[in-house]
N, C-alpha and C. Protein backbone atom coordinates (compact mmCIF):
# COMPACT_ATOMS: atom_id res chain seq x y z
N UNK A 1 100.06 126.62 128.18
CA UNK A 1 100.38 128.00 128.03
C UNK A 1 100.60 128.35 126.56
N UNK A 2 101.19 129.78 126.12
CA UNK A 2 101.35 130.38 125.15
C UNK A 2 102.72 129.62 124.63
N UNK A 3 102.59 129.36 122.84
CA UNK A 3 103.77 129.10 122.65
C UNK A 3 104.37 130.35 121.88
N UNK A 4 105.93 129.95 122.38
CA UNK A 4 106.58 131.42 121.73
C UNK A 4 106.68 131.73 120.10
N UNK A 5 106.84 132.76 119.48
CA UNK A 5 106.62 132.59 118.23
C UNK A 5 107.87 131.86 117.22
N UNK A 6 108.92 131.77 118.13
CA UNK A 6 110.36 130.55 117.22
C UNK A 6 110.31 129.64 117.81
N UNK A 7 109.26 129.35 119.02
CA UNK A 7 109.07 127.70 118.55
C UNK A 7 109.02 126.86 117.77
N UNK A 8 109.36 125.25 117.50
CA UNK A 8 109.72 124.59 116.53
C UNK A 8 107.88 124.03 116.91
N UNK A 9 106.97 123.53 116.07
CA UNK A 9 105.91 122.35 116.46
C UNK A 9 105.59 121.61 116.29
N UNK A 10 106.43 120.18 116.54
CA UNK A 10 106.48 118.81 115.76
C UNK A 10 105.54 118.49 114.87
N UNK A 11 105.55 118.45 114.36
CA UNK A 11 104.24 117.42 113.36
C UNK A 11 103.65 116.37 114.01
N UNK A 12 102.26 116.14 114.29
CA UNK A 12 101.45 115.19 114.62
C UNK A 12 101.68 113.91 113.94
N UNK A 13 100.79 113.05 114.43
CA UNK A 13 100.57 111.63 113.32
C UNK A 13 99.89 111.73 112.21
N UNK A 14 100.72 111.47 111.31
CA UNK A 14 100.18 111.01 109.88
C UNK A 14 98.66 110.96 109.46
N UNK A 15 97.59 112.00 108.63
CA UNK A 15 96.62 111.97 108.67
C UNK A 15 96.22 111.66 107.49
N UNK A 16 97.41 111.81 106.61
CA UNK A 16 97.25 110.70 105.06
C UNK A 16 98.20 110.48 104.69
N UNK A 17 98.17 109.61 103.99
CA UNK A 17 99.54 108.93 103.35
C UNK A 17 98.97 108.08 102.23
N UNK A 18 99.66 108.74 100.98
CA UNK A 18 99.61 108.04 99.52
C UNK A 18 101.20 107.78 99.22
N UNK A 19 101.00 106.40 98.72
CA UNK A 19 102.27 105.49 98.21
C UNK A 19 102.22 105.50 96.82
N UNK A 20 102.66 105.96 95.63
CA UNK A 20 102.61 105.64 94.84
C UNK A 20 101.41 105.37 93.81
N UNK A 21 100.80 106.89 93.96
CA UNK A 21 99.05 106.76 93.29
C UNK A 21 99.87 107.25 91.70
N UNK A 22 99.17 106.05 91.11
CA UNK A 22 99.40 106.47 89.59
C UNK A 22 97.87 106.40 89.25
N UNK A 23 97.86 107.23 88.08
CA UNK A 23 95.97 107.61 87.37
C UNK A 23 96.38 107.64 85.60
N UNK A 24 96.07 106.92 84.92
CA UNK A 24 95.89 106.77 83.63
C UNK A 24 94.59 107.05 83.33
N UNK A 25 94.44 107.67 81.90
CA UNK A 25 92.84 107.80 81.41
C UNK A 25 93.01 107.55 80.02
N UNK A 26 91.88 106.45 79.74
CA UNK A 26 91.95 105.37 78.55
C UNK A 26 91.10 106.88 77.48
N UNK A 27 91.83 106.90 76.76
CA UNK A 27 91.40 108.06 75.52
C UNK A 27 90.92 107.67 74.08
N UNK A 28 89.57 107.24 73.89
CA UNK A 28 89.00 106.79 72.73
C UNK A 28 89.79 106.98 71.69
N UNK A 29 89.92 106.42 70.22
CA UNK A 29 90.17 106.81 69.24
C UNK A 29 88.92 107.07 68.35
N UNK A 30 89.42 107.25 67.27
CA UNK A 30 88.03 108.08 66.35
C UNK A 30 87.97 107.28 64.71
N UNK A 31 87.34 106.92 64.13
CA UNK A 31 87.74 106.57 62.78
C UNK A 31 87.68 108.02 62.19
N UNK A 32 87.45 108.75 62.24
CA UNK A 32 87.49 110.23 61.95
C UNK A 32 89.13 110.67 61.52
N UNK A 33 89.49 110.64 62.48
CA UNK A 33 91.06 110.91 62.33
C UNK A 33 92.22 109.98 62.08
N UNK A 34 91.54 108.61 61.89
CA UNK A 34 92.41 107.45 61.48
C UNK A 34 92.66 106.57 61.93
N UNK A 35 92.46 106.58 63.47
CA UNK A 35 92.36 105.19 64.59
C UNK A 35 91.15 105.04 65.28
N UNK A 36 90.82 103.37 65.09
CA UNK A 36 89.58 103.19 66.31
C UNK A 36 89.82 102.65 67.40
N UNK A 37 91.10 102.76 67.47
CA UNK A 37 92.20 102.07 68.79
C UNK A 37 92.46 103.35 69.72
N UNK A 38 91.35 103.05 71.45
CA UNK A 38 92.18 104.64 72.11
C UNK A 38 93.68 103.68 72.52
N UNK A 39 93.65 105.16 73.24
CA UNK A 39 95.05 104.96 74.11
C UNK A 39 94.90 105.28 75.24
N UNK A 40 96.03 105.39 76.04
CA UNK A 40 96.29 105.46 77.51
C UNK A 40 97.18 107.14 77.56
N UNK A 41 96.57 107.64 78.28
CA UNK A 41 97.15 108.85 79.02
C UNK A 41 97.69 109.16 80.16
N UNK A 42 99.10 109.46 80.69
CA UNK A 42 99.71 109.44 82.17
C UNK A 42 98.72 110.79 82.08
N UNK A 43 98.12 110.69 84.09
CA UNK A 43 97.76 111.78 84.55
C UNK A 43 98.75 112.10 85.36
N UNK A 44 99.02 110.90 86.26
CA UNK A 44 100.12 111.17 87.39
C UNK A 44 100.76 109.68 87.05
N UNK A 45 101.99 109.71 88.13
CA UNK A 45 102.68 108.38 87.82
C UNK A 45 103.84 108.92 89.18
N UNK A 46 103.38 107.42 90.33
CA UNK A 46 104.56 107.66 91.27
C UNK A 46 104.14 108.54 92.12
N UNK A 47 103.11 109.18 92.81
CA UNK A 47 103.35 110.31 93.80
C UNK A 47 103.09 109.83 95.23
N UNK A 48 104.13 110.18 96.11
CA UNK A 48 104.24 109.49 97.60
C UNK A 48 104.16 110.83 98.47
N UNK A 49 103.20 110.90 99.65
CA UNK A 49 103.70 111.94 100.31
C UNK A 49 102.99 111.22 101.58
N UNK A 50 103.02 111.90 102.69
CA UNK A 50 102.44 111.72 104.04
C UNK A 50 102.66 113.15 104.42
N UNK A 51 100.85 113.36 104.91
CA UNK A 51 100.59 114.92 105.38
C UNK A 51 100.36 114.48 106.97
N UNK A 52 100.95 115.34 107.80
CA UNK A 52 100.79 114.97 109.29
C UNK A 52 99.81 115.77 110.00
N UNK A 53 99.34 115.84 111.01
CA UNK A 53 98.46 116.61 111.89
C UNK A 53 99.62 117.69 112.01
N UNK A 54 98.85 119.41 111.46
CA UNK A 54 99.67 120.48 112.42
C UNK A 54 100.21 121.14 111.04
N UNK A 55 100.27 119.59 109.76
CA UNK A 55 101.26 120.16 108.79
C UNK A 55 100.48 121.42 107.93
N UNK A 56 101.28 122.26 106.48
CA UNK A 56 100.35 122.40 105.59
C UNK A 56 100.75 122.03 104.61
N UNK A 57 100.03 121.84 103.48
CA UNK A 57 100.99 121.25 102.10
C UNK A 57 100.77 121.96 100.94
N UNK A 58 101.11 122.11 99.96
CA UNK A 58 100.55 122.74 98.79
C UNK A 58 100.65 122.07 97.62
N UNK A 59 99.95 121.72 96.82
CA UNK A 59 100.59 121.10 95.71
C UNK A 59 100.60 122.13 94.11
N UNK A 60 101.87 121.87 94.03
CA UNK A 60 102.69 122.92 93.10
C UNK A 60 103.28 122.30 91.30
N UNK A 61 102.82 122.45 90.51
CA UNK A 61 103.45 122.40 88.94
C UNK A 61 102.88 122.89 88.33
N UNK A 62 103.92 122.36 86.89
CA UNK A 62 103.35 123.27 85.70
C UNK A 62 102.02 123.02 85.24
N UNK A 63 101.47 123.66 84.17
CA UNK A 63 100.24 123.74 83.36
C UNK A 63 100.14 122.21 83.01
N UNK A 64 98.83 121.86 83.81
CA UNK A 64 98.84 120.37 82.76
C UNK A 64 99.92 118.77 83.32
N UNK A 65 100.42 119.30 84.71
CA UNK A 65 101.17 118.03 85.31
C UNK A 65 100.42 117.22 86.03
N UNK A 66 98.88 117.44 86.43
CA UNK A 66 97.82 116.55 86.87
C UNK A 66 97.43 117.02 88.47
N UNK A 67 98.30 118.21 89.00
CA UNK A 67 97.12 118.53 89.79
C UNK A 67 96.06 118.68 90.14
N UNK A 68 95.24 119.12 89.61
CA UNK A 68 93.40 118.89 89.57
C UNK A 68 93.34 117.44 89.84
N UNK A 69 94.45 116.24 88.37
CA UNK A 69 93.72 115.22 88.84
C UNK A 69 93.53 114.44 90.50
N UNK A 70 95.33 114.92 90.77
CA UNK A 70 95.86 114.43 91.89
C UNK A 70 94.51 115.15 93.19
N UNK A 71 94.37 115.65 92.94
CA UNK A 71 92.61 116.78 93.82
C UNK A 71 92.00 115.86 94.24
N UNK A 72 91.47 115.33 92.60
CA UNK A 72 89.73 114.68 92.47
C UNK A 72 90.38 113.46 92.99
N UNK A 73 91.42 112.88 92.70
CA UNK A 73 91.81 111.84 93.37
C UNK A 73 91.57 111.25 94.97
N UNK A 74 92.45 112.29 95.47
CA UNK A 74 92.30 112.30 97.30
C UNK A 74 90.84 112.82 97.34
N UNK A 75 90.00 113.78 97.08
CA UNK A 75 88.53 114.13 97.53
C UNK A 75 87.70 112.99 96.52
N UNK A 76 88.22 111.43 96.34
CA UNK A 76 87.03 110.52 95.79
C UNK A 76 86.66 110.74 94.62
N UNK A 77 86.47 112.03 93.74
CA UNK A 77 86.23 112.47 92.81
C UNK A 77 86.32 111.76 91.55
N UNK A 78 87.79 111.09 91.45
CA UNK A 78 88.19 110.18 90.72
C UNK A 78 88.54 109.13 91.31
N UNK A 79 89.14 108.06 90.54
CA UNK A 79 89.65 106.70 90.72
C UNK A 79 90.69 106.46 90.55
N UNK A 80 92.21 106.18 91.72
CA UNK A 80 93.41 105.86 90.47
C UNK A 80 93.39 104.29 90.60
């Protein structure tokens, strides 16, 4: 039947679950500007969630905290 509209609607089983995806990106240096040594860049560091059947999620920060990467991440796009 119809459910009422202040029904509560459990959350299903778990349809992903990331433990702790960290993504670094190795950043050339230049003899141009004084180093031929890159470096390492945090994209993300630490992110845990589990999305359930039923749920919705959003992912929310500032300019530049690695959403996009955290994206390409889960859609394969990238590699962490």
């Amino acid at each position: 039947g119809a459910k009422k509209v202040n029904e509560k609607v459990e959350p299903g089983a778990p349809v992903l679950k990331i433990d702790d995806l960290k993504k670094y990106y190795k950043v050339g240096g230049s003899e141009v500007f004084g180093s031929s040594e890159g470096r390492v860049v945090k994209a993300n560091e630490t992110i845990s969630f589990t999305a359930r059947e039923s749920e919705t999620i959003a992912i929310v920060g500032e300019s530049g905290c690695g959403k996009s990467t955290l994206a390409k991440v889960l859609l394969g796009l990238e590699t962490a």
